[in-house]
C-alpha atoms as a PDB file:
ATOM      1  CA  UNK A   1     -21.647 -18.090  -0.863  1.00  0.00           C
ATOM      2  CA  UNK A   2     -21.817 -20.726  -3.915  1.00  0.00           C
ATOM      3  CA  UNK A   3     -20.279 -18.156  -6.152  1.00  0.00           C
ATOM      4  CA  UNK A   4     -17.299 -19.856  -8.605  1.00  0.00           C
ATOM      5  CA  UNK A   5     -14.453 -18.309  -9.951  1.00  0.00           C
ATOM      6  CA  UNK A   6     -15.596 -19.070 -13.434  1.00  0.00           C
ATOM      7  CA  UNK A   7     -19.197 -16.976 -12.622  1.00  0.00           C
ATOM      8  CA  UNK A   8     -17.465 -14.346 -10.661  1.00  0.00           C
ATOM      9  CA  UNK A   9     -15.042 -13.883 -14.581  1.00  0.00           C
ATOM     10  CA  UNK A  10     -18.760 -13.777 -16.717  1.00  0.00           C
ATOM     11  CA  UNK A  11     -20.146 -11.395 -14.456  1.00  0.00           C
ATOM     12  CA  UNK A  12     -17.051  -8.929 -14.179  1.00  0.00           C
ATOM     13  CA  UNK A  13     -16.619  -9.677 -18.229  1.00  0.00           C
ATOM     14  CA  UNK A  14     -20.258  -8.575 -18.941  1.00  0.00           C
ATOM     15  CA  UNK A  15     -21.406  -6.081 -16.736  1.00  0.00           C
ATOM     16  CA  UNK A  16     -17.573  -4.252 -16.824  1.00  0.00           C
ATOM     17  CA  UNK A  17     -15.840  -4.759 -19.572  1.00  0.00           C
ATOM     18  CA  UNK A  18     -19.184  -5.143 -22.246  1.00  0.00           C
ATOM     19  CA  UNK A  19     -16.953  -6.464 -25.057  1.00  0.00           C
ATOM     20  CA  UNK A  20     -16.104  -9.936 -26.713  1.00  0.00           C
ATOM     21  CA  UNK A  21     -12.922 -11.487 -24.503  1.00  0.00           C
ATOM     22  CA  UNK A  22     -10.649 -14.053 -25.433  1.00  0.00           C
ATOM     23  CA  UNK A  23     -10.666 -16.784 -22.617  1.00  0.00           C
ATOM     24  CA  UNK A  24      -9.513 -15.382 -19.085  1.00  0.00           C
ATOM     25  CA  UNK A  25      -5.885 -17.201 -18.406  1.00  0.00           C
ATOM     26  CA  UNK A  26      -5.048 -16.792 -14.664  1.00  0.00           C
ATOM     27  CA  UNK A  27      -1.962 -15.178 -14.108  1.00  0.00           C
ATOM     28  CA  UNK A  28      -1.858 -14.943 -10.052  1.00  0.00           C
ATOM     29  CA  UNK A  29      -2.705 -14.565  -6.976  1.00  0.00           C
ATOM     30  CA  UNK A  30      -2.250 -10.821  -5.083  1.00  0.00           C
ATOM     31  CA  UNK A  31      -2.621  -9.992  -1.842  1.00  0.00           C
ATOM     32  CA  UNK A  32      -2.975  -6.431   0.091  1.00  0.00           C
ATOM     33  CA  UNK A  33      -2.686  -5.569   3.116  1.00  0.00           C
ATOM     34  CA  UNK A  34      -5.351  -3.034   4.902  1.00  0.00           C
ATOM     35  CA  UNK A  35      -2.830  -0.055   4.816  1.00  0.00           C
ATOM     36  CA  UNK A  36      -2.274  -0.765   0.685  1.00  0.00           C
ATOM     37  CA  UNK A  37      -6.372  -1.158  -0.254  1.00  0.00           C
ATOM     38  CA  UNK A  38      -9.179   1.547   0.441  1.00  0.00           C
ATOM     39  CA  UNK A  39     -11.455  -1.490   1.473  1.00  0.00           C
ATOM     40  CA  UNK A  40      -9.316  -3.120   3.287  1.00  0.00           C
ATOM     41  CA  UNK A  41      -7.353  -6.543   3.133  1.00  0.00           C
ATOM     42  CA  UNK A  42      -7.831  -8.324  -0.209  1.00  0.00           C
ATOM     43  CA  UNK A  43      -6.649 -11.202  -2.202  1.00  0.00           C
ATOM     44  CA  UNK A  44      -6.761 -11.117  -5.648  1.00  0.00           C
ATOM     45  CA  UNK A  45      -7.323 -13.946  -8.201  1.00  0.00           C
ATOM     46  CA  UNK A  46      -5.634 -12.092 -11.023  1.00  0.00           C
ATOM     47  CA  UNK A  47      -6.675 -13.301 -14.845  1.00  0.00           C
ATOM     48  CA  UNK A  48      -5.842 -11.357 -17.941  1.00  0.00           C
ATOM     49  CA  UNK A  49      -7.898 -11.644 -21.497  1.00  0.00           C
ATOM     50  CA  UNK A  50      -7.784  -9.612 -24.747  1.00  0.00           C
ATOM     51  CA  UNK A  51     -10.197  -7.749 -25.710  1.00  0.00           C
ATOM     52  CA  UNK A  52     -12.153  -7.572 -29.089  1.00  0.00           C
ATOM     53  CA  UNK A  53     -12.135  -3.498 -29.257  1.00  0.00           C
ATOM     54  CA  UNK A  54     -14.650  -3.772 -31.867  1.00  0.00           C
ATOM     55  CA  UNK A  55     -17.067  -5.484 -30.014  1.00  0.00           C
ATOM     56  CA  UNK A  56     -16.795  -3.113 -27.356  1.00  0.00           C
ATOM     57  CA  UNK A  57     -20.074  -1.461 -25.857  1.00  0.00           C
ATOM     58  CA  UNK A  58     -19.136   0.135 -22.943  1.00  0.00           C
ATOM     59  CA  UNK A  59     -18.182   4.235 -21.908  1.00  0.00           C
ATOM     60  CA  UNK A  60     -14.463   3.622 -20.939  1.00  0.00           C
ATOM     61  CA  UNK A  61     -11.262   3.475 -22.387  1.00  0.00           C
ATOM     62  CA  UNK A  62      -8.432   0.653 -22.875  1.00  0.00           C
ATOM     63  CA  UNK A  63      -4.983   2.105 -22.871  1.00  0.00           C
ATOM     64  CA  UNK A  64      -1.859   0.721 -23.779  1.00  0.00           C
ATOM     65  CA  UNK A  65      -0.228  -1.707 -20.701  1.00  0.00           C
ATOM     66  CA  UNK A  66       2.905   0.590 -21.078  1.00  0.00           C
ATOM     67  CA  UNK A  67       1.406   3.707 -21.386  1.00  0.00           C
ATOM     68  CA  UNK A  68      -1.167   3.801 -17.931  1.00  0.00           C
ATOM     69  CA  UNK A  69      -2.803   7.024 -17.404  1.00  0.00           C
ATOM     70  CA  UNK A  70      -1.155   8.996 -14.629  1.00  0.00           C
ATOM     71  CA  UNK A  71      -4.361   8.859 -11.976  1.00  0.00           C
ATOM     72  CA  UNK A  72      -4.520   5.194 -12.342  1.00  0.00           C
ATOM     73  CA  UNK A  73      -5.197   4.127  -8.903  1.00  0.00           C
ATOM     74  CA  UNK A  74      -1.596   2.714  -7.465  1.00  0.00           C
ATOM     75  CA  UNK A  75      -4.049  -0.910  -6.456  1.00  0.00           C
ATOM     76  CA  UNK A  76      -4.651  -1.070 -10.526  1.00  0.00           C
ATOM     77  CA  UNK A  77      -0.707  -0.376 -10.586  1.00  0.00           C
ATOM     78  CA  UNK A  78       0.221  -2.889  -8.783  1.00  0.00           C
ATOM     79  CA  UNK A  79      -2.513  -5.553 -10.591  1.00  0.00           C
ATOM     80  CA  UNK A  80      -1.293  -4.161 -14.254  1.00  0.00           C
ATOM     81  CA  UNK A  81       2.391  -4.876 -13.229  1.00  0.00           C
ATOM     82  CA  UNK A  82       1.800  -8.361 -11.968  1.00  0.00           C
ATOM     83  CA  UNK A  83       0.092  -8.861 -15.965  1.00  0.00           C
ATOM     84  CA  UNK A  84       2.711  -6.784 -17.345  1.00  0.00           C
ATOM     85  CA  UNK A  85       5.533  -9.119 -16.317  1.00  0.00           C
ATOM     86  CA  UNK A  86       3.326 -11.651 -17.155  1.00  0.00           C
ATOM     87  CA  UNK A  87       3.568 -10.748 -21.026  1.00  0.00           C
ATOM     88  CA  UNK A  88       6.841 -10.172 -20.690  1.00  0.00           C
ATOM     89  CA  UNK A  89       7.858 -13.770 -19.970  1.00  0.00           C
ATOM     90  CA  UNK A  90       4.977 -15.054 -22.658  1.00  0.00           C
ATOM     91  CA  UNK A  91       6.862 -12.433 -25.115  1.00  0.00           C
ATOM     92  CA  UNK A  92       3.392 -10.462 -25.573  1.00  0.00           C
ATOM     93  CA  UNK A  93       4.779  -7.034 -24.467  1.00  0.00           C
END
């Protein structure tokens, strides 16, 4: 309660992704059902950002948006291909 979107995006940015971020454009909404997400039904307020991999701090990895590991969880999938086509319209994939 009282949360915004705009301090839900600073939190995720620094606690997850620990790395400079160019500013979060939204990109849209996404909705699962319960069957599709292991916590249940969700809604998703999709944003994408690029990352400064220089700046990064964190003990992950950033892969290419066309080359996705193979275990990446098929909720991620379905996020990643909602930016993907994204790009593609903006001409940045």
């Amino acid at each position: 309660p009282g949360d915004t979107i705009a301090n839900a995006q600073q939190r995720l940015l620094t606690k997850e992704v620990k790395a400079g971020v160019s500013t979060p454009e939204f990109v849209a909404v996404v909705e699962f059902s319960a069957e599709e997400h292991r916590r249940g039904q969700e809604i998703s307020l999709l944003h994408a950002c690029w990352v400064d991999e220089d700046t990064y701090t964190g003990d992950g990895r950033f892969f290419p948006i066309n080359d996705l590991p193979s275990d990446t969880y098929s909720t991620h999938l379905k996020l990643l291909e909602t930016v993907r086509k994204r790009m593609s319209l903006l001409n940045h994939v």
